[in-house]
Protein backbone atom coordinates (compact mmCIF):
# COMPACT_ATOMS: atom_id res chain seq x y z
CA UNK A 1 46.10 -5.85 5.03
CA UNK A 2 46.22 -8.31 7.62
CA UNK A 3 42.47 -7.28 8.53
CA UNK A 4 41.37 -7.51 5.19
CA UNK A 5 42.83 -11.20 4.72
CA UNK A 6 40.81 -12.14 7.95
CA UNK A 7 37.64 -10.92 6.56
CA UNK A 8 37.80 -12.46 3.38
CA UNK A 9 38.76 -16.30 4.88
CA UNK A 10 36.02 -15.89 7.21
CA UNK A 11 33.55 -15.16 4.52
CA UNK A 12 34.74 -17.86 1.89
CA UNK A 13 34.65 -20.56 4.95
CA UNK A 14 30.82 -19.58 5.88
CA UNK A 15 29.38 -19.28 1.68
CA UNK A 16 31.48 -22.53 1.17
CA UNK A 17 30.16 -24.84 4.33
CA UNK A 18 27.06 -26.34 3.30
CA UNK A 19 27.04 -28.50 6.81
CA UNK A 20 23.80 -27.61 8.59
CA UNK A 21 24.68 -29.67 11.18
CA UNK A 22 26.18 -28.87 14.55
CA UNK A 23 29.48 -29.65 15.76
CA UNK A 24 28.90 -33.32 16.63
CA UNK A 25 26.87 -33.92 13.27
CA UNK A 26 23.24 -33.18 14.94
CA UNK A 27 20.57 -31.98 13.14
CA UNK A 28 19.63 -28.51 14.20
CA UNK A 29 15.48 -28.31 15.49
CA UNK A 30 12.50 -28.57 13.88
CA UNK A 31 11.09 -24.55 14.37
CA UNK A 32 8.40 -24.06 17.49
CA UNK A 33 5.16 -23.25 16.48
CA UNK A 34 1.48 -22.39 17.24
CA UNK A 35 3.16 -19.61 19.55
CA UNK A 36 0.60 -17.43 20.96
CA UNK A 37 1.48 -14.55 23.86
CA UNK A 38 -1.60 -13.37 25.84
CA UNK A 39 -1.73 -9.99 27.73
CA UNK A 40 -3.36 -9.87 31.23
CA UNK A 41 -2.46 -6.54 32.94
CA UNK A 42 0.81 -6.17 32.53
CA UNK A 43 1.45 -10.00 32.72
CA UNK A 44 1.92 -11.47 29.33
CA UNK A 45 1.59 -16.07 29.06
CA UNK A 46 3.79 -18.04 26.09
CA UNK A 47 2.26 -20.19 24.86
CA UNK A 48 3.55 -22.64 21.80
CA UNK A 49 4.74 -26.30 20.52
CA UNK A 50 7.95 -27.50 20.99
CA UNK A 51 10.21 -27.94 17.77
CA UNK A 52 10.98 -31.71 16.50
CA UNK A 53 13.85 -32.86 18.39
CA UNK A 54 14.62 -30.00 20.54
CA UNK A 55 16.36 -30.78 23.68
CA UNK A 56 15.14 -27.29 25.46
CA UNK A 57 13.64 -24.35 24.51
CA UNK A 58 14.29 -20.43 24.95
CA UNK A 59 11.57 -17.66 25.02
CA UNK A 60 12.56 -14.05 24.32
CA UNK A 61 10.36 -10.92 24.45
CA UNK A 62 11.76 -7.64 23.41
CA UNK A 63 10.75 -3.98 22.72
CA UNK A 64 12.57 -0.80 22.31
CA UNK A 65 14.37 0.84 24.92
CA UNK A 66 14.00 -2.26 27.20
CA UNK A 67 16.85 -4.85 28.08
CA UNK A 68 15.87 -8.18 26.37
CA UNK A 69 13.51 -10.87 28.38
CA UNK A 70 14.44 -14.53 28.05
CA UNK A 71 13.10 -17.75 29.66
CA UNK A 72 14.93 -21.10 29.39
CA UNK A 73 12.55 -24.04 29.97
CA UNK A 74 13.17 -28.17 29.51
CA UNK A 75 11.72 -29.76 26.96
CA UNK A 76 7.86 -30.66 27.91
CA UNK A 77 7.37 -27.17 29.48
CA UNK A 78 5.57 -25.22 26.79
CA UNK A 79 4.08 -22.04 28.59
CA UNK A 80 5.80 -19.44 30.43
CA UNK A 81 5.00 -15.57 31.95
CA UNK A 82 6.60 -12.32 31.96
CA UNK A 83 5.19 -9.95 34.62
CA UNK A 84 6.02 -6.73 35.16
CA UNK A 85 5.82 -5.71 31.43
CA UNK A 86 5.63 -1.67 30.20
CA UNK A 87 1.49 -0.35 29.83
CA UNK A 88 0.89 0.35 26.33
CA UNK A 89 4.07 -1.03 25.18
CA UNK A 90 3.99 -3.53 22.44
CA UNK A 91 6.35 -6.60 22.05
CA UNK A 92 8.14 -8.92 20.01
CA UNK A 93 7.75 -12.91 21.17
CA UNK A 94 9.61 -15.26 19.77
CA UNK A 95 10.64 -19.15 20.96
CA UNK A 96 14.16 -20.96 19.94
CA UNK A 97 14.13 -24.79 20.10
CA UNK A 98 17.33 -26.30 20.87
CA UNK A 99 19.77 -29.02 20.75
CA UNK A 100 23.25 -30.11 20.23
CA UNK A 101 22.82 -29.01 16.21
CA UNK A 102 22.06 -25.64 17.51
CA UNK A 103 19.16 -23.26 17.76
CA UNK A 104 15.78 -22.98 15.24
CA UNK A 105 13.35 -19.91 16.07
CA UNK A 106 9.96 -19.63 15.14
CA UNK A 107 7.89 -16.61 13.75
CA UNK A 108 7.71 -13.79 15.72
CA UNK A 109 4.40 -12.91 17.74
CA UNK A 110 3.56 -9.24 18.74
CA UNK A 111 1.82 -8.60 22.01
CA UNK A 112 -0.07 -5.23 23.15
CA UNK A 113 0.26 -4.28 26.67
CA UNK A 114 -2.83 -2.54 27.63
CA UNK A 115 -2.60 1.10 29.16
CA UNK A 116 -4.44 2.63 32.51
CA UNK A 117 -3.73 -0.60 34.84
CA UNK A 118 -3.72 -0.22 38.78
CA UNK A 119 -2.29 -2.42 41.09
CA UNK A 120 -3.88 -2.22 44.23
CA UNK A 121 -1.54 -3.59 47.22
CA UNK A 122 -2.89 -1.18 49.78
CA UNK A 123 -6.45 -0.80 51.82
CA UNK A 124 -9.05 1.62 51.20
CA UNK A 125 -9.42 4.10 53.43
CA UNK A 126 -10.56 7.01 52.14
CA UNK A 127 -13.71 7.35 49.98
CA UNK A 128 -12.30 6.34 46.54
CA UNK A 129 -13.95 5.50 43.24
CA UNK A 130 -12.39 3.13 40.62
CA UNK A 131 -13.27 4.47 37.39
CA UNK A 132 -14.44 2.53 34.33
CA UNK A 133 -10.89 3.89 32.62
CA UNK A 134 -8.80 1.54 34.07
CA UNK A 135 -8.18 -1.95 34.91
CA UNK A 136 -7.74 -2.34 39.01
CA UNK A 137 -5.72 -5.68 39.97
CA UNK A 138 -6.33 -6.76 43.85
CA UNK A 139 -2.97 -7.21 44.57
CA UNK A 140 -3.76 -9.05 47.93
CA UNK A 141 -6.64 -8.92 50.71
CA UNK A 142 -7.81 -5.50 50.48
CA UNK A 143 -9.99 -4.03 52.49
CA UNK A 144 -12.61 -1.11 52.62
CA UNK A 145 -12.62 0.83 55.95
CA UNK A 146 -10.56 -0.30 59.03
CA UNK A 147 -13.59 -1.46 61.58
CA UNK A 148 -10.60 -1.87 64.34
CA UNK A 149 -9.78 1.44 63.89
CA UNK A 150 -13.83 2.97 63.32
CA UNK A 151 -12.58 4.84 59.40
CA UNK A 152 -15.80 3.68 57.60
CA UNK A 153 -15.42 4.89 54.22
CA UNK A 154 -17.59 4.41 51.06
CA UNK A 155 -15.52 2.61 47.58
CA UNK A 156 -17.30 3.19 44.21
CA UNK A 157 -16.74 1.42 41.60
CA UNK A 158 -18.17 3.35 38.39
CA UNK A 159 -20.31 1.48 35.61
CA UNK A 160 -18.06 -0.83 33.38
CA UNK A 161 -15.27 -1.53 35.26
CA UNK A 162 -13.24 -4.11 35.50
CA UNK A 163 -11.75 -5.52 39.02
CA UNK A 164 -9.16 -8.60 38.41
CA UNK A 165 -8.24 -10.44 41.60
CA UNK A 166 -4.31 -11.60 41.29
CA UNK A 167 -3.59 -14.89 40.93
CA UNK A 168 -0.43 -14.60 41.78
CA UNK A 169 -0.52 -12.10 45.00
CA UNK A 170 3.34 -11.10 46.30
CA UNK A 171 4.87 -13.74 48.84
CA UNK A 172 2.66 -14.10 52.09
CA UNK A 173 0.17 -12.79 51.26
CA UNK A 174 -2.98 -15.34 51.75
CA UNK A 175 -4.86 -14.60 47.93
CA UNK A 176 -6.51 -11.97 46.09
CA UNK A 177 -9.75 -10.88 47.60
CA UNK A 178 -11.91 -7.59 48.55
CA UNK A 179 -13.44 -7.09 51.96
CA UNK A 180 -15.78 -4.33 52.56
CA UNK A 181 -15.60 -3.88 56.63
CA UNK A 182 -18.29 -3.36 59.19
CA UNK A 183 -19.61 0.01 58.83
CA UNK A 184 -17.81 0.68 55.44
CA UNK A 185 -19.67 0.78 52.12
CA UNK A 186 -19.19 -0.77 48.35
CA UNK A 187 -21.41 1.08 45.71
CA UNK A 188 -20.97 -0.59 42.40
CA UNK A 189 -24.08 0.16 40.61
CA UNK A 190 -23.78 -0.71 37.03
CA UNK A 191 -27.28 1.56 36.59
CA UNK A 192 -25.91 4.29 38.66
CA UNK A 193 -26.50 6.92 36.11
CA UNK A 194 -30.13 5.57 35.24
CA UNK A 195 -33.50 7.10 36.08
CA UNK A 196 -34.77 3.57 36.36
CA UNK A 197 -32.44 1.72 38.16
CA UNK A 198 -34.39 -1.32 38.00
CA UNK A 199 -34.04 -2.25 34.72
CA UNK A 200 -31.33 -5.07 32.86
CA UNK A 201 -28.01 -3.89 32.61
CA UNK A 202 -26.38 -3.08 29.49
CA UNK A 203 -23.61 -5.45 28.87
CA UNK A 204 -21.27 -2.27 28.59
CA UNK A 205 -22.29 -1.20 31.83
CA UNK A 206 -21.89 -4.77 34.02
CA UNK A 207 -19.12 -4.27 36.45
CA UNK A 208 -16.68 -7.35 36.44
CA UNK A 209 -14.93 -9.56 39.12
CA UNK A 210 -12.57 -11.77 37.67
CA UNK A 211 -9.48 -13.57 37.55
CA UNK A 212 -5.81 -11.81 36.45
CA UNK A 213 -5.55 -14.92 34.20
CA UNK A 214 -5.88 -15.06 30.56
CA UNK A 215 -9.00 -15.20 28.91
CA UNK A 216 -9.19 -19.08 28.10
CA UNK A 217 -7.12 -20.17 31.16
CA UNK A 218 -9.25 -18.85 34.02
CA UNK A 219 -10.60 -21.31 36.55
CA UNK A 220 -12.24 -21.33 40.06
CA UNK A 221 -10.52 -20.46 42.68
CA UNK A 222 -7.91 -18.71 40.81
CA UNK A 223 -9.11 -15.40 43.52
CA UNK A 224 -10.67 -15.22 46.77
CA UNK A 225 -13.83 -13.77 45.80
CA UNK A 226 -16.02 -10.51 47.38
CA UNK A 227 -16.58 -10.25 51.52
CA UNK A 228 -18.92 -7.90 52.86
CA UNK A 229 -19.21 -7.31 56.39
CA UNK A 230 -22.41 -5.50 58.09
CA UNK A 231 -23.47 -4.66 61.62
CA UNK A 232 -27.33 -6.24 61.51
CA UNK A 233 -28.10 -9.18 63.87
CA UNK A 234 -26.47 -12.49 63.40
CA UNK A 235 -27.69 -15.72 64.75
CA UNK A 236 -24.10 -16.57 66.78
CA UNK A 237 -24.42 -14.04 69.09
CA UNK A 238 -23.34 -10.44 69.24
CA UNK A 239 -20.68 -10.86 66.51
CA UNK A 240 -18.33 -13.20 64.57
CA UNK A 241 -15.21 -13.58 63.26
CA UNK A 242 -15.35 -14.45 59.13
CA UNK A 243 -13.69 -16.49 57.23
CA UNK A 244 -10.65 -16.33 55.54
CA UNK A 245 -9.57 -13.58 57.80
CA UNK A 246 -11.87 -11.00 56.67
CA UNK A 247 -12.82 -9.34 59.93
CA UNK A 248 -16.00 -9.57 62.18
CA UNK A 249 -19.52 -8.89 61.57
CA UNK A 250 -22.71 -8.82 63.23
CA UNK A 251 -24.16 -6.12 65.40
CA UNK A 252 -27.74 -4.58 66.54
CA UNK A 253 -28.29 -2.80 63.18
CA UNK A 254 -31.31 -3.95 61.34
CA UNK A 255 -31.36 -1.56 58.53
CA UNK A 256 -27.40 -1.28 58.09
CA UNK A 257 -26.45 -0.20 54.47
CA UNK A 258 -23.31 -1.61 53.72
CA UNK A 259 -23.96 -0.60 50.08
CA UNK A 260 -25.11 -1.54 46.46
CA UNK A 261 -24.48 -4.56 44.11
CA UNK A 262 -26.26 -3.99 40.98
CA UNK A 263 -25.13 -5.52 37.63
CA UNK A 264 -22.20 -7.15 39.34
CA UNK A 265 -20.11 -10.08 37.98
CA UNK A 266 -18.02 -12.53 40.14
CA UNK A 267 -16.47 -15.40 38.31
CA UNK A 268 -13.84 -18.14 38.91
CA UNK A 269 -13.68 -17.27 42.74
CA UNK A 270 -13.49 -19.16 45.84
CA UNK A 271 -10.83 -20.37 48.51
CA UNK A 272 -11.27 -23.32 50.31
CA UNK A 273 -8.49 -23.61 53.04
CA UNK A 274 -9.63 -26.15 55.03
CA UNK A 275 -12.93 -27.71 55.28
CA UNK A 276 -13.66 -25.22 57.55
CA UNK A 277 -12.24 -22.10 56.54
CA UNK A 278 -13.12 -20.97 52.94
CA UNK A 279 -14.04 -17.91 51.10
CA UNK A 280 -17.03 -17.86 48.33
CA UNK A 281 -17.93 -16.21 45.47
CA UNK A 282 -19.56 -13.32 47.27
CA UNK A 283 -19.88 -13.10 51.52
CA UNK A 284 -22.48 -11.28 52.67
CA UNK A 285 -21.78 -11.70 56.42
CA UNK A 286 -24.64 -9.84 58.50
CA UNK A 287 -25.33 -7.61 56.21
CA UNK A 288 -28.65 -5.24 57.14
CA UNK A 289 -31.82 -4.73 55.25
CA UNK A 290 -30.61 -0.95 53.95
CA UNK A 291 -28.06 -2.81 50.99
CA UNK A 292 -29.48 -3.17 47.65
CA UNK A 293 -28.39 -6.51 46.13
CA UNK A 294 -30.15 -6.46 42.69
C-alpha cells in the first residue's frame, strides 16, 4: 500500500503543475533547428541553429546495439563530428538546447553510414588494386613501393573510384597524401577497359581525389595532394630530395614509366609548409617519357 500511495502523489503533483518553468522561474529553450548530419566515411558533421535563449547545447547520436554518442558544446558552437561511426549503420541525431529552465530538443535527423569504406594507414607494397566498390581514405602519407628498400610495385586504382585524403590524419602524422616512389607505378585509367582509350571519360568512370570532408565544406588544402616520383633526368643533378617528404627522384631513365593518369580528378589539395616546402595538387617529380598523363 505504501507503494501504491507513492505512485499516485507523484502522478497528481506532475498532471496538476502547470509551471513550465525551471526551478529558478526560467523559461525552458526555444527548440534547435535547421539540424542537418552529413556522412563522410564513417565520419558524420552536426550541423544546426541554436535554440532562443539556450545557454549550451547537447548533441546525441544513437542506433541500436550501440552505447549512446553525446557532445556538449557552448553556446556559439553550432557544428560538431562523430568519427568512428558503424558502415551501413543508420542513426538517430538529435540536438537539446539548454538553460537554467531546462532542456528543449529538436526533431530528430537520420543519417546513413555508407558501407565498403577502407582506411588506409599503411604503405603499398605489394601490387594492389583499389576497386571501384569501395571508398579508400588516405589515412596519412602513403606510399607506393619503398625506393630505399628497391620493392617497386604497381597500385591500380579501377575505373570509378573514389580516393578521399583525411583531413584529419591520426596525431603526427604530417597530412593526407599519396606518393608513388621511384621505380613504383600508379595505373588509374578511368578508360582502362576501353578499346579506344583516347576518348572523354564517362562521368561514371572518372576516378576521384578528394577531400574526407563533407560535400559543401571542402576547401583547398584540406589534403596533401598526389606525388609521383620517376627515375628520368632532372635538371639538379643526379637526384633530389621532394617536397613535403616524399622521397627522391631523378635518375638516367629517359623513358621511365611510372604509370597512367587518365580521367583523374584532384580537388581541394595542396600543403604549403613553408614558403619553401609545399605539396601541390599533383607532383610529377622526374617523371620519364614512358607515363601516360592524358
Amino acid at each position: 500500500m505504501i507503494g501504491i500511495a507513492l505512485i499516485a502523489g507523484l502522478g497528481t503533483l506532475a498532471c496538476g503543475d502547470e509551471n513550465t518553468t525551471g526551478p529558478d522561474g526560467t523559461d525552458p529553450p526555444g527548440a534547435p533547428s535547421g539540424v542537418t548530419a552529413v556522412a563522410s566515411a564513417t565520419t558524420v558533421t552536426v550541423t544546426f541553429t541554436e535554440g532562443s535563449n539556450s545557454d549550451s547545447s547537447r548533441v546525441v547520436v544513437t542506433t541500436t546495439g550501440e552505447t549512446d554518442r553525446n557532445a556538449s558544446l557552448a553556446t556559439g558552437t553550432t557544428t560538431t563530428d562523430f568519427a568512428g561511426l558503424t558502415e551501413g549503420a543508420t542513426y538517430s541525431v538529435q540536438v537539446f538546447a539548454i538553460n537554467d529552465g531546462g532542456e528543449t530538443a529538436s526533431a530528430i535527423v537520420q543519417v546513413d553510414i555508407p558501407e565498403n569504406v577502407v582506411l588506409v594507414i599503411a604503405d603499398v607494397l605489394t601490387n594492389t588494386t583499389w576497386t571501384r566498390d569501395k571508398t579508400w581514405i588516405l589515412g596519412g602519407p602513403i606510399f607506393v613501393g619503398d625506393d630505399d628498400n628497391d620493392i617497386d610495385v604497381t597500385l591500380t586504382i579501377e575505373p570509378g573510384t573514389t580516393i578521399l585524403g583525411d583531413v584529419d590524419p591520426p596525431q603526427g602524422a604530417r597530412g593526407s597524401y599519396l606518393i608513388v616512389s621511384r621505380g613504383s607505378r600508379l595505373v588509374a585509367d578511368a578508360n582502362a577497359s576501353l578499346p579506344d582509350k583516347a576518348v572523354r571519360p564517362d562521368p561514371d568512370s572518372v576516378i576521384v581525389f578528394t577531400s574526407s570532408a563533407p560535400r559543401g565544406q571542402r576547401q583547398r588544402g584540406d589534403w596533401g595532394g598526389l606525388v609521383i616520383n620517376g627515375a628520368a633526368p632532372i635538371n639538379s643533378g643526379n637526384e633530389a630530395q621532394g617536397e613535403g617528404e616524399s622521397g627522391l627522384f631523378g635518375g638516367n631513365d629517359v623513358n621511365d614509366d611510372s604509370g597512367i593518369l587518365r580521367g583523374v580528378r584532384v580537388e581541394v589539395a595542396g600543403d604549403r609548409v613553408t614558403a619553401t616546402d609545399e605539396l601541390n595538387g599533383i607532383a610529377l617529380q622526374g617523371v620519364g617519357a614512358g607515363t601516360i598523363i592524358d
